[in-house]
C-alpha atoms as a PDB file:
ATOM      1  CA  UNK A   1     -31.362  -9.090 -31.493  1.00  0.00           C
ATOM      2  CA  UNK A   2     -29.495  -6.648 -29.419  1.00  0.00           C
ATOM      3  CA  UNK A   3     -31.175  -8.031 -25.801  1.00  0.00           C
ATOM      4  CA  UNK A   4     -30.154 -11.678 -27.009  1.00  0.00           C
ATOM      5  CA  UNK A   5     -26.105 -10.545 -27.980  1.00  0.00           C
ATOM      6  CA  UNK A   6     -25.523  -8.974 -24.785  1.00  0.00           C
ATOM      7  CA  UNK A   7     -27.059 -12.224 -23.182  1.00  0.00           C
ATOM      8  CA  UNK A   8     -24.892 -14.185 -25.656  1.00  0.00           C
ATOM      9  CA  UNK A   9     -21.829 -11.906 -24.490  1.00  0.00           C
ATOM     10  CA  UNK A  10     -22.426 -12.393 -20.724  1.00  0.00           C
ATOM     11  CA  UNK A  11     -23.094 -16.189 -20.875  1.00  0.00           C
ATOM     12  CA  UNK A  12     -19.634 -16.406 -22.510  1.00  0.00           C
ATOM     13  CA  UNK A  13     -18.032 -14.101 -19.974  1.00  0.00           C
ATOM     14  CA  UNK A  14     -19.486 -15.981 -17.181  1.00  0.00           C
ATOM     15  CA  UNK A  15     -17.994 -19.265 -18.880  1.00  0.00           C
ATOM     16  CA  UNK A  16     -15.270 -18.209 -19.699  1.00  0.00           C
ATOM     17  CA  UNK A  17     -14.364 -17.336 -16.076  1.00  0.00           C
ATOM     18  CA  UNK A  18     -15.749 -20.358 -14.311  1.00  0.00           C
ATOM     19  CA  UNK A  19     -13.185 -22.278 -16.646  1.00  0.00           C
ATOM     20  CA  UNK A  20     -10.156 -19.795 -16.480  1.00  0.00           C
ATOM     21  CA  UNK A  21      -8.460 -22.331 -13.980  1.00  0.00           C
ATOM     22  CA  UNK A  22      -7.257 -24.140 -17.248  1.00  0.00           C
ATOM     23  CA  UNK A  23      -5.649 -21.055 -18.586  1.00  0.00           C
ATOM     24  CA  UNK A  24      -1.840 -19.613 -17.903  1.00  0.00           C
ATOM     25  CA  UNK A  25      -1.866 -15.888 -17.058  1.00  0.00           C
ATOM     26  CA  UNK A  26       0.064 -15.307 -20.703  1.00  0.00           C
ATOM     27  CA  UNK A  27      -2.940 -16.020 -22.691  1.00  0.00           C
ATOM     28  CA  UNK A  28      -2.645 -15.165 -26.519  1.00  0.00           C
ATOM     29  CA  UNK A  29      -5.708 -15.011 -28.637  1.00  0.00           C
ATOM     30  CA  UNK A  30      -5.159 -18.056 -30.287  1.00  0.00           C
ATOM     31  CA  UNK A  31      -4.301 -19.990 -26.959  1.00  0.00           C
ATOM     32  CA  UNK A  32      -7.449 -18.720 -25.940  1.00  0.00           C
ATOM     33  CA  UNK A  33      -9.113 -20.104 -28.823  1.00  0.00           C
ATOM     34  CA  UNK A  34      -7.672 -23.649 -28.432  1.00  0.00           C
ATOM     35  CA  UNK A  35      -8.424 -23.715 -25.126  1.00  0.00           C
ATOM     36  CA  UNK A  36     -12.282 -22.386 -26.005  1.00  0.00           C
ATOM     37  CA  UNK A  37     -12.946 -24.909 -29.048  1.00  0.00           C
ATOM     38  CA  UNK A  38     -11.075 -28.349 -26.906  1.00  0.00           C
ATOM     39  CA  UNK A  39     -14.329 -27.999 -24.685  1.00  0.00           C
ATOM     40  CA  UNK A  40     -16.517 -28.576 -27.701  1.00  0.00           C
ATOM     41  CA  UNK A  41     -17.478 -24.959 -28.162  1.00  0.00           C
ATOM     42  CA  UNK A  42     -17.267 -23.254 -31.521  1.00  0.00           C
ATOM     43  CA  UNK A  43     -14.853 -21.065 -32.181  1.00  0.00           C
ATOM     44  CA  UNK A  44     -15.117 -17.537 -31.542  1.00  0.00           C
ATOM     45  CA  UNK A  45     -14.848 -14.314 -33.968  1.00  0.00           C
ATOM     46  CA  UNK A  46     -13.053 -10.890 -33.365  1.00  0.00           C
ATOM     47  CA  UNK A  47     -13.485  -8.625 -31.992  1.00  0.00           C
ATOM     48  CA  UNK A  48     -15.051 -10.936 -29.112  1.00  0.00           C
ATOM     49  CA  UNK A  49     -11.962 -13.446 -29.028  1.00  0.00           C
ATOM     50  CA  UNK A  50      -9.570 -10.598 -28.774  1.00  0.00           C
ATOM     51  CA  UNK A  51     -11.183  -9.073 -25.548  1.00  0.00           C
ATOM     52  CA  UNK A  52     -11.942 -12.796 -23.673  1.00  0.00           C
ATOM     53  CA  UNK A  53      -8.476 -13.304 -24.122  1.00  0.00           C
ATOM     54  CA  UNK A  54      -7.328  -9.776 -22.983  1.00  0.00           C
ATOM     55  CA  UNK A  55      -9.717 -10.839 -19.494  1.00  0.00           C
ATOM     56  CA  UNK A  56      -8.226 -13.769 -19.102  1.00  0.00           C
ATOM     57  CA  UNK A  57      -4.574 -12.525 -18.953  1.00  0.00           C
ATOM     58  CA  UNK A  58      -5.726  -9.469 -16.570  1.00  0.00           C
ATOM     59  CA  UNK A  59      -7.479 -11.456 -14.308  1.00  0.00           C
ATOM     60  CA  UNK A  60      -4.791 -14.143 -14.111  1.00  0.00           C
ATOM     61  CA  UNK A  61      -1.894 -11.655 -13.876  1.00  0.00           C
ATOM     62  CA  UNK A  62      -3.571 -10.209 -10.830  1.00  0.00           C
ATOM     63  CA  UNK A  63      -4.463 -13.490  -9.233  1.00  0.00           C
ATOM     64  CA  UNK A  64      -1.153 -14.593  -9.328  1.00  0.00           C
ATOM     65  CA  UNK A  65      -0.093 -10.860  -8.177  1.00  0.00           C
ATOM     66  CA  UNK A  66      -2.092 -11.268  -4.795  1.00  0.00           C
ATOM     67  CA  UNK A  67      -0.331 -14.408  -4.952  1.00  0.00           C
ATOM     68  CA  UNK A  68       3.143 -12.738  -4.093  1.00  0.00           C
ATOM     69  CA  UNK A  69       2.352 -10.628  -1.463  1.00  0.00           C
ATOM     70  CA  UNK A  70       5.248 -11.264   1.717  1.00  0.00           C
ATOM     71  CA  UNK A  71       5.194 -10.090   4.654  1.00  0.00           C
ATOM     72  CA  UNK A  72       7.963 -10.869   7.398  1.00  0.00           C
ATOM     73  CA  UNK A  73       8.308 -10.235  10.923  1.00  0.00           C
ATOM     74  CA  UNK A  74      11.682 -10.449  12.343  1.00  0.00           C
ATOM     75  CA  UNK A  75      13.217  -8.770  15.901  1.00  0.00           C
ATOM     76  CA  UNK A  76      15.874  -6.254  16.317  1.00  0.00           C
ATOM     77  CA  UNK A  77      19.345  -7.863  15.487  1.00  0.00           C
ATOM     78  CA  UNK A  78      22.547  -6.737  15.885  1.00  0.00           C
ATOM     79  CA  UNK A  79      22.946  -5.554  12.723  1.00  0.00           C
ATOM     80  CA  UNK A  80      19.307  -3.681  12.307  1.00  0.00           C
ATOM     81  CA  UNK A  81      20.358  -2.145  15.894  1.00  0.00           C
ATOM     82  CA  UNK A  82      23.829  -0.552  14.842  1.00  0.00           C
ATOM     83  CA  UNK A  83      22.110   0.764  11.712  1.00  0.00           C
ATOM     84  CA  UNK A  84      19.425   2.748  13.693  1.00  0.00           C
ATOM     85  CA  UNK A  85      21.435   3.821  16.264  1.00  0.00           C
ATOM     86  CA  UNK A  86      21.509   6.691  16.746  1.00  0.00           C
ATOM     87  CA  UNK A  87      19.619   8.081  13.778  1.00  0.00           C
ATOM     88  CA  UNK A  88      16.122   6.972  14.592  1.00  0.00           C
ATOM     89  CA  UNK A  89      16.734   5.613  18.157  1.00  0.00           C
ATOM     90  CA  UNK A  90      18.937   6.075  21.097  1.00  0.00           C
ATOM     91  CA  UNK A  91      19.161   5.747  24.631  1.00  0.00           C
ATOM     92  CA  UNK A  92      16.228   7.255  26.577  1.00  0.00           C
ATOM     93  CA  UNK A  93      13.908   6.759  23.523  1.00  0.00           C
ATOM     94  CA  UNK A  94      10.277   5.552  25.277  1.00  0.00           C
ATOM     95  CA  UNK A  95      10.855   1.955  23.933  1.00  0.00           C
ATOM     96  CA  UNK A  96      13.865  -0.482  23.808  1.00  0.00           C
ATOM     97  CA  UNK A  97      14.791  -2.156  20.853  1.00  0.00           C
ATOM     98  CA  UNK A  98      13.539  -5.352  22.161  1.00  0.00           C
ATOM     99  CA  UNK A  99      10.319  -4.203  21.636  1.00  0.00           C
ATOM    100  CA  UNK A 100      10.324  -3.367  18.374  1.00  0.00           C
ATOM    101  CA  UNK A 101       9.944  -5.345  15.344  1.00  0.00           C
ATOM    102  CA  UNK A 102      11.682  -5.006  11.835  1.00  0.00           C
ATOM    103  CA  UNK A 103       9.086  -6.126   9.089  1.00  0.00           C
ATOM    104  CA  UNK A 104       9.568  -6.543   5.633  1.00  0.00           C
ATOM    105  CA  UNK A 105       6.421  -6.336   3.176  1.00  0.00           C
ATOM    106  CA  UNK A 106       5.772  -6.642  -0.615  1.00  0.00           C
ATOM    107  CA  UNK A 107       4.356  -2.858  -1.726  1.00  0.00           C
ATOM    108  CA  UNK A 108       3.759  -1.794  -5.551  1.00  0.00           C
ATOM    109  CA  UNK A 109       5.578   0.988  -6.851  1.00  0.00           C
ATOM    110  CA  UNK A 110       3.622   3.894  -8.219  1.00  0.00           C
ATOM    111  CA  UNK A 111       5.471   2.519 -11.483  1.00  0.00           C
ATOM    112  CA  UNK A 112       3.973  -1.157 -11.500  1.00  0.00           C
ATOM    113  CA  UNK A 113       6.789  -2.173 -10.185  1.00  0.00           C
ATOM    114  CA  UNK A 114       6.747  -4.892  -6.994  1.00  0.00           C
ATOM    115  CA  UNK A 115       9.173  -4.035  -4.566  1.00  0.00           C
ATOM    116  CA  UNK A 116      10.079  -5.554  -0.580  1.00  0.00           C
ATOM    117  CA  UNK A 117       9.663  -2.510   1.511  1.00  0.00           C
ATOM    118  CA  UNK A 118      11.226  -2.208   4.922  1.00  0.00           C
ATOM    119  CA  UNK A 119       9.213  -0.858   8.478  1.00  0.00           C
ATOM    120  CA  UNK A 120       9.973  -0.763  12.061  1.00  0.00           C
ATOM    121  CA  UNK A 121       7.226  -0.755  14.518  1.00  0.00           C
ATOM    122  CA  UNK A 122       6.041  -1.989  17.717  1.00  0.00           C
ATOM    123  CA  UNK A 123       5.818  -5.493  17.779  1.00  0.00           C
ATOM    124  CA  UNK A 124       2.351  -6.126  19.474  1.00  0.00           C
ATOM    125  CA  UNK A 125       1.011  -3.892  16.204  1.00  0.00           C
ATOM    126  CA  UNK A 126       3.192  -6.424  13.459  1.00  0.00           C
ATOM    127  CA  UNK A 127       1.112  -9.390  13.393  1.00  0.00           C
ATOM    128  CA  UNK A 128      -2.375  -7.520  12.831  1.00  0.00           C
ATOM    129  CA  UNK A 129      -0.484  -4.785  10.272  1.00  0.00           C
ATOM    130  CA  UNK A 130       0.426  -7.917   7.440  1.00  0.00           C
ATOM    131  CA  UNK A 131      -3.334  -8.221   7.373  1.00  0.00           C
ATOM    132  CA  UNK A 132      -3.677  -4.634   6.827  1.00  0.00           C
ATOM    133  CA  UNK A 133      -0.926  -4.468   3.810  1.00  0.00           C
ATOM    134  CA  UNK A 134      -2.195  -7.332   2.665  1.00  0.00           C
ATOM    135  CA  UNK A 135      -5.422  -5.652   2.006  1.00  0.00           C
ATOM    136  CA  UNK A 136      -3.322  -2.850   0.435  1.00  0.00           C
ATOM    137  CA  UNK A 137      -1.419  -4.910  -1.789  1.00  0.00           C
ATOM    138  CA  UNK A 138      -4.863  -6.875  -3.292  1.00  0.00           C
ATOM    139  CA  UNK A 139      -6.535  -3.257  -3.403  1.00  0.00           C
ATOM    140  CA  UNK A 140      -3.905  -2.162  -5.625  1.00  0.00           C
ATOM    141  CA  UNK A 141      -2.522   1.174  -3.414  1.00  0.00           C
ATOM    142  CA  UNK A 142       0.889   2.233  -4.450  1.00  0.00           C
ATOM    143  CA  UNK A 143       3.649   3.708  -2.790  1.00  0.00           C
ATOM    144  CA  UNK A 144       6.671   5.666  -4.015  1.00  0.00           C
ATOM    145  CA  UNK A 145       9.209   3.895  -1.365  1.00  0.00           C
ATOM    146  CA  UNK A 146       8.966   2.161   1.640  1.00  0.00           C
ATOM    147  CA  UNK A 147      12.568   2.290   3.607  1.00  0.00           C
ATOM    148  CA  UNK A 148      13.440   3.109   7.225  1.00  0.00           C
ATOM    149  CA  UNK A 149      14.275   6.639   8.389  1.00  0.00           C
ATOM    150  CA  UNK A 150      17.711   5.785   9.163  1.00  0.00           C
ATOM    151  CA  UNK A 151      18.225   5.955   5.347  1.00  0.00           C
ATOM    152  CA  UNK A 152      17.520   9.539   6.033  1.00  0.00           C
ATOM    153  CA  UNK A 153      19.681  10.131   8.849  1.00  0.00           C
ATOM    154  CA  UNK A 154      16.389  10.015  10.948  1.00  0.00           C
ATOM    155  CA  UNK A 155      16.066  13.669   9.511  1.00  0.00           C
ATOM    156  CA  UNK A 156      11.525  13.332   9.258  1.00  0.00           C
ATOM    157  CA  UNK A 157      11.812  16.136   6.695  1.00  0.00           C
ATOM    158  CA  UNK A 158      14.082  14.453   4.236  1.00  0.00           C
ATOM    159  CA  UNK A 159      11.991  11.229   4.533  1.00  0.00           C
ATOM    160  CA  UNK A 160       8.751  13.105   3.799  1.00  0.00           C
ATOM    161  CA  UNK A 161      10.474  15.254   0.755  1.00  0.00           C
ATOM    162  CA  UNK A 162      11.326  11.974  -0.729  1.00  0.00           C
ATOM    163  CA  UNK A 163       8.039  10.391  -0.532  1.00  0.00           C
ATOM    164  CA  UNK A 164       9.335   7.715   2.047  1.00  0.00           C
ATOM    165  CA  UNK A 165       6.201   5.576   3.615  1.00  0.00           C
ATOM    166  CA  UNK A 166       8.062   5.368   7.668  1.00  0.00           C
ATOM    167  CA  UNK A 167       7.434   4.532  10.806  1.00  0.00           C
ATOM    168  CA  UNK A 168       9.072   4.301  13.709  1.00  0.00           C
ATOM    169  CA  UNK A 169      11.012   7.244  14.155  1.00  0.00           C
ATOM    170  CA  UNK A 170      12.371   8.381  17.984  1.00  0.00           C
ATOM    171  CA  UNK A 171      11.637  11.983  17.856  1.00  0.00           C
ATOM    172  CA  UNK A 172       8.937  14.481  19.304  1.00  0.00           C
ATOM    173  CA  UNK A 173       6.236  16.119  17.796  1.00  0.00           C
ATOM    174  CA  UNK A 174       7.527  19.024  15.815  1.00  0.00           C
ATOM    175  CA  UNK A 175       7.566  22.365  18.221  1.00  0.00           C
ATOM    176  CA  UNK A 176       6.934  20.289  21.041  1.00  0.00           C
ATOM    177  CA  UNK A 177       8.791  17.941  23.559  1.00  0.00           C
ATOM    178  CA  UNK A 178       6.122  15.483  23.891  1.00  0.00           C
ATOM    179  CA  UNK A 179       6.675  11.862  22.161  1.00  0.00           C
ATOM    180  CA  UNK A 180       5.410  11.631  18.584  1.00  0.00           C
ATOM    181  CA  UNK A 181       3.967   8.186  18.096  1.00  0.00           C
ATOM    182  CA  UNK A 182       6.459   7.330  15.683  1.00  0.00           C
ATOM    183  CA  UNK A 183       8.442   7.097  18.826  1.00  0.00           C
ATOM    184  CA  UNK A 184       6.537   3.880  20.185  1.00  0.00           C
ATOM    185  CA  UNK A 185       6.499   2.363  16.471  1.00  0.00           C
ATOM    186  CA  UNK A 186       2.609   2.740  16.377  1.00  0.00           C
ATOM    187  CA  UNK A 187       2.713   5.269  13.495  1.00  0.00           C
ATOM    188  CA  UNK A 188       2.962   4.857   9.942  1.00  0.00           C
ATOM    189  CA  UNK A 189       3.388   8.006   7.903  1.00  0.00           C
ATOM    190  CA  UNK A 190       2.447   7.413   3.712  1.00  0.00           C
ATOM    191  CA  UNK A 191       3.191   8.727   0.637  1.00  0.00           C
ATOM    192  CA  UNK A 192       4.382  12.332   2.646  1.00  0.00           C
ATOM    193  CA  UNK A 193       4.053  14.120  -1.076  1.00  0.00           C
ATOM    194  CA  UNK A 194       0.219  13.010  -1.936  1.00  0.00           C
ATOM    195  CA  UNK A 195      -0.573  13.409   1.922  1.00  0.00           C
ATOM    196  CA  UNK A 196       1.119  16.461   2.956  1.00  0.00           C
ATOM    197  CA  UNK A 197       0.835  17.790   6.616  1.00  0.00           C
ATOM    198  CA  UNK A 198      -1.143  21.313   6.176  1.00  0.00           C
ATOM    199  CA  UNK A 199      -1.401  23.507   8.977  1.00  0.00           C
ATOM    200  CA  UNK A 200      -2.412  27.114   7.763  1.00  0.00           C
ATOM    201  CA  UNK A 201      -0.090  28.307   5.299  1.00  0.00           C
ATOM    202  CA  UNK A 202       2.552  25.654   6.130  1.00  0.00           C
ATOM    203  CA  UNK A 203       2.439  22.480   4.004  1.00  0.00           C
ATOM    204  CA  UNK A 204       5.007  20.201   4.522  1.00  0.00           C
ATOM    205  CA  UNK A 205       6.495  18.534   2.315  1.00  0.00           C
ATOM    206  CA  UNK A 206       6.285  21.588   0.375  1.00  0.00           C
ATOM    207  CA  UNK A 207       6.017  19.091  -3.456  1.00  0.00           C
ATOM    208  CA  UNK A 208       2.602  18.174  -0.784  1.00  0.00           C
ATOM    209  CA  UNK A 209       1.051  21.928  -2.518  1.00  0.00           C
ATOM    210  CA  UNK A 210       0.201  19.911  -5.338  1.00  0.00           C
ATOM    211  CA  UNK A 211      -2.135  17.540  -3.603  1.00  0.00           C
ATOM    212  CA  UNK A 212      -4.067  20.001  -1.342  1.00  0.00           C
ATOM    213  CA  UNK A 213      -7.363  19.522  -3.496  1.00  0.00           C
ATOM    214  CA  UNK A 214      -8.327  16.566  -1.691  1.00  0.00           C
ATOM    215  CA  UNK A 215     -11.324  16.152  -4.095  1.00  0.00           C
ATOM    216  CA  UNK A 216      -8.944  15.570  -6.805  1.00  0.00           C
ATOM    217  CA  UNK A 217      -8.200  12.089  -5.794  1.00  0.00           C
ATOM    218  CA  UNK A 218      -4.848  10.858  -7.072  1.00  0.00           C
ATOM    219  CA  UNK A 219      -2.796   7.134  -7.197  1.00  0.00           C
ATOM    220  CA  UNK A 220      -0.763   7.384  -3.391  1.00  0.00           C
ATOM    221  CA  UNK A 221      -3.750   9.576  -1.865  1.00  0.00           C
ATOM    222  CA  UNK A 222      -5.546   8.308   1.396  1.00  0.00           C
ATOM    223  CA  UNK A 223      -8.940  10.175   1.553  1.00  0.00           C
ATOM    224  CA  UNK A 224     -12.120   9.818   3.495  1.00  0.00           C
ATOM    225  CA  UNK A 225     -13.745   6.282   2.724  1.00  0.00           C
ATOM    226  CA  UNK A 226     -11.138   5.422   0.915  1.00  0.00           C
ATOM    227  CA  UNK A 227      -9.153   2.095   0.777  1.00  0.00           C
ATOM    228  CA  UNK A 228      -6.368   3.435   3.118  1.00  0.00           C
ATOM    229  CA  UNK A 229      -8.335   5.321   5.287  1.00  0.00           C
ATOM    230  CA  UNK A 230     -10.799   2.661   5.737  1.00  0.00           C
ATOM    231  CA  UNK A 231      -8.299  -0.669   6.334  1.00  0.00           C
ATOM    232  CA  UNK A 232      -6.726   1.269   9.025  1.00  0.00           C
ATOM    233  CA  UNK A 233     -10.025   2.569  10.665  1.00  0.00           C
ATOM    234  CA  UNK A 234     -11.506  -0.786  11.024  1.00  0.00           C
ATOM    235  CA  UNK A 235      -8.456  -2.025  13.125  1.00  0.00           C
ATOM    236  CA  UNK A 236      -8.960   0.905  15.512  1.00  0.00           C
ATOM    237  CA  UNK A 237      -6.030   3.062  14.352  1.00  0.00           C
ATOM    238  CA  UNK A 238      -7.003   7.109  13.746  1.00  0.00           C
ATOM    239  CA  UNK A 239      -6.284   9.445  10.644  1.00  0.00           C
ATOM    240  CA  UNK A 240      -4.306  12.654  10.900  1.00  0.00           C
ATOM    241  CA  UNK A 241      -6.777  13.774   7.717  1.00  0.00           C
ATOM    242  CA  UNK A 242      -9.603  14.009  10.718  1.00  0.00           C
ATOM    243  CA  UNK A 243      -8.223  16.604  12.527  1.00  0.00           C
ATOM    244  CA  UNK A 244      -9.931  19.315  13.300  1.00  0.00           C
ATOM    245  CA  UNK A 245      -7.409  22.190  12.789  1.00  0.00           C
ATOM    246  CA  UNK A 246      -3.871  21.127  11.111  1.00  0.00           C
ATOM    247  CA  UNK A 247      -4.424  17.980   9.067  1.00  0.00           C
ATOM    248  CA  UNK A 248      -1.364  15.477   8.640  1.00  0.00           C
ATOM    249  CA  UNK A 249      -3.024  13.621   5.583  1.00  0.00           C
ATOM    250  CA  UNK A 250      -0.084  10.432   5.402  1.00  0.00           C
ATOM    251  CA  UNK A 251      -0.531  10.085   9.334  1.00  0.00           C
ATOM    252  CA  UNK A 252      -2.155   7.066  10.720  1.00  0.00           C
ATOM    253  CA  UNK A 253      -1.892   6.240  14.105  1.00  0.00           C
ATOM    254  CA  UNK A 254      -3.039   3.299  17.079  1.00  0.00           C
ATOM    255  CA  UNK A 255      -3.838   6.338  19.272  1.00  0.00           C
ATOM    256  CA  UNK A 256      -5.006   8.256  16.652  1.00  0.00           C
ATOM    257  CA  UNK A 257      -2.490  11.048  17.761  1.00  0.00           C
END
């Protein structure tokens, strides 16, 4: 009896969603119903009708969520150049403006919430990056905000302690004079707080102490195998979370640098 109501209950779920085109993503139990008894079926009891119906809403909702994803490419304008100049670039930066690209990309909110981030970064990396968000978006990886550094005053550390997802960025590696990749817009730094940049007993930002058991993972973490981790590995770009000594956790880079 037991074998043939779970075979019951799976033959109706497999039904139900071959025939879910039919449906809105607002689906009520007795719209359900309607819907389930106008195709010459008869009707269903509760608890069962209850829980088709709650499928059917959650599975439309997030087709139509995938739906919305954006993602636009536009060049430096006038306007974008007087805003980052000369917070996050400047004469004698390693790239001109020209080569850069302003994108704007559809990101969910650690809240739920869908929101149009903003990103600067190299423009032969733009095209190939929309797939890479898009993968992001449909695999459900938040973000706490997604605006440029010049919203910062190009200041790195006020980015990070706000949680900012960034990229390009005209500054050098911190204690050094050499380039950081955010400097060629081929760097993407995410979630700063659940991917802090650890380096002995330096953690930075220093809200990042709360996510140093990497084991414990967390919504906004990228960790080995991972979603994050892995949609940037397979287009060739490196992890700061593989370094061998200090370990930049939100750092993911073409060079892997």
């Amino acid at each position: 009896m037991v074998t043939r109501t779970r075979r019951r209950s799976r033959a109706v779920l497999a039904t139900a969603a071959m025939s879910l085109i039919a449906l809105t993503a607002a689906c009520t139990p007795e719209q359900f119903q309607s819907w389930w008894v106008e195709g010459g079926r008869a009707p269903l009891s509760e608890p069962e009708l209850s829980t088709l119906a709650g499928v059917a809403t959650r599975y439309w909702d997030e087709i139509f969520r995938e739906g919305r994803f954006t993602y636009e490419v536009q060049p430096i304008d006038a306007a974008l150049a007087a805003r980052m100049t000369p917070t996050s670039w400047r004469p004698g930066c390693p790239v001109g403006l020209e080569q850069l690209r302003y994108v704007r990309v559809a990101y969910m909110r650690f809240d739920g919430t869908e929101q149009i981030g903003e990103l600067v970064v190299d423009g032969g990396v733009a095209v190939y990056l929309g797939r890479v968000f898009k993968v992001l978006w449909d695999e459900d990886v938040r973000f706490e905000r997604m605006q440029l550094v010049d919203d910062f005053g190009g200041d790195d550390g006020a980015s990070m302690a706000a949680n900012n997802t960034s990229a390009f960025n005209c500054r050098a590696v911190a204690g050094t004079s050499t380039w950081s990749q955010h400097s060629y817009g081929t760097a993407i730094d995410i979630n700063p707080v659940q991917n802090p940049y650890v380096s002995g007993a330096t953690v930075d930002p220093p809200a990042g102490a709360a996510y140093l058991d990497r084991g414990n993972v967390r919504p906004g973490m990228l960790v080995t195998d991972g979603v994050g981790v892995s949609v940037f590995r397979f287009i060739g770009w490196g992890w700061g979370g593989d370094w061998r000594s200090a370990k930049d956790y939100q750092h993911m880079s073409r060079s892997g640098t």
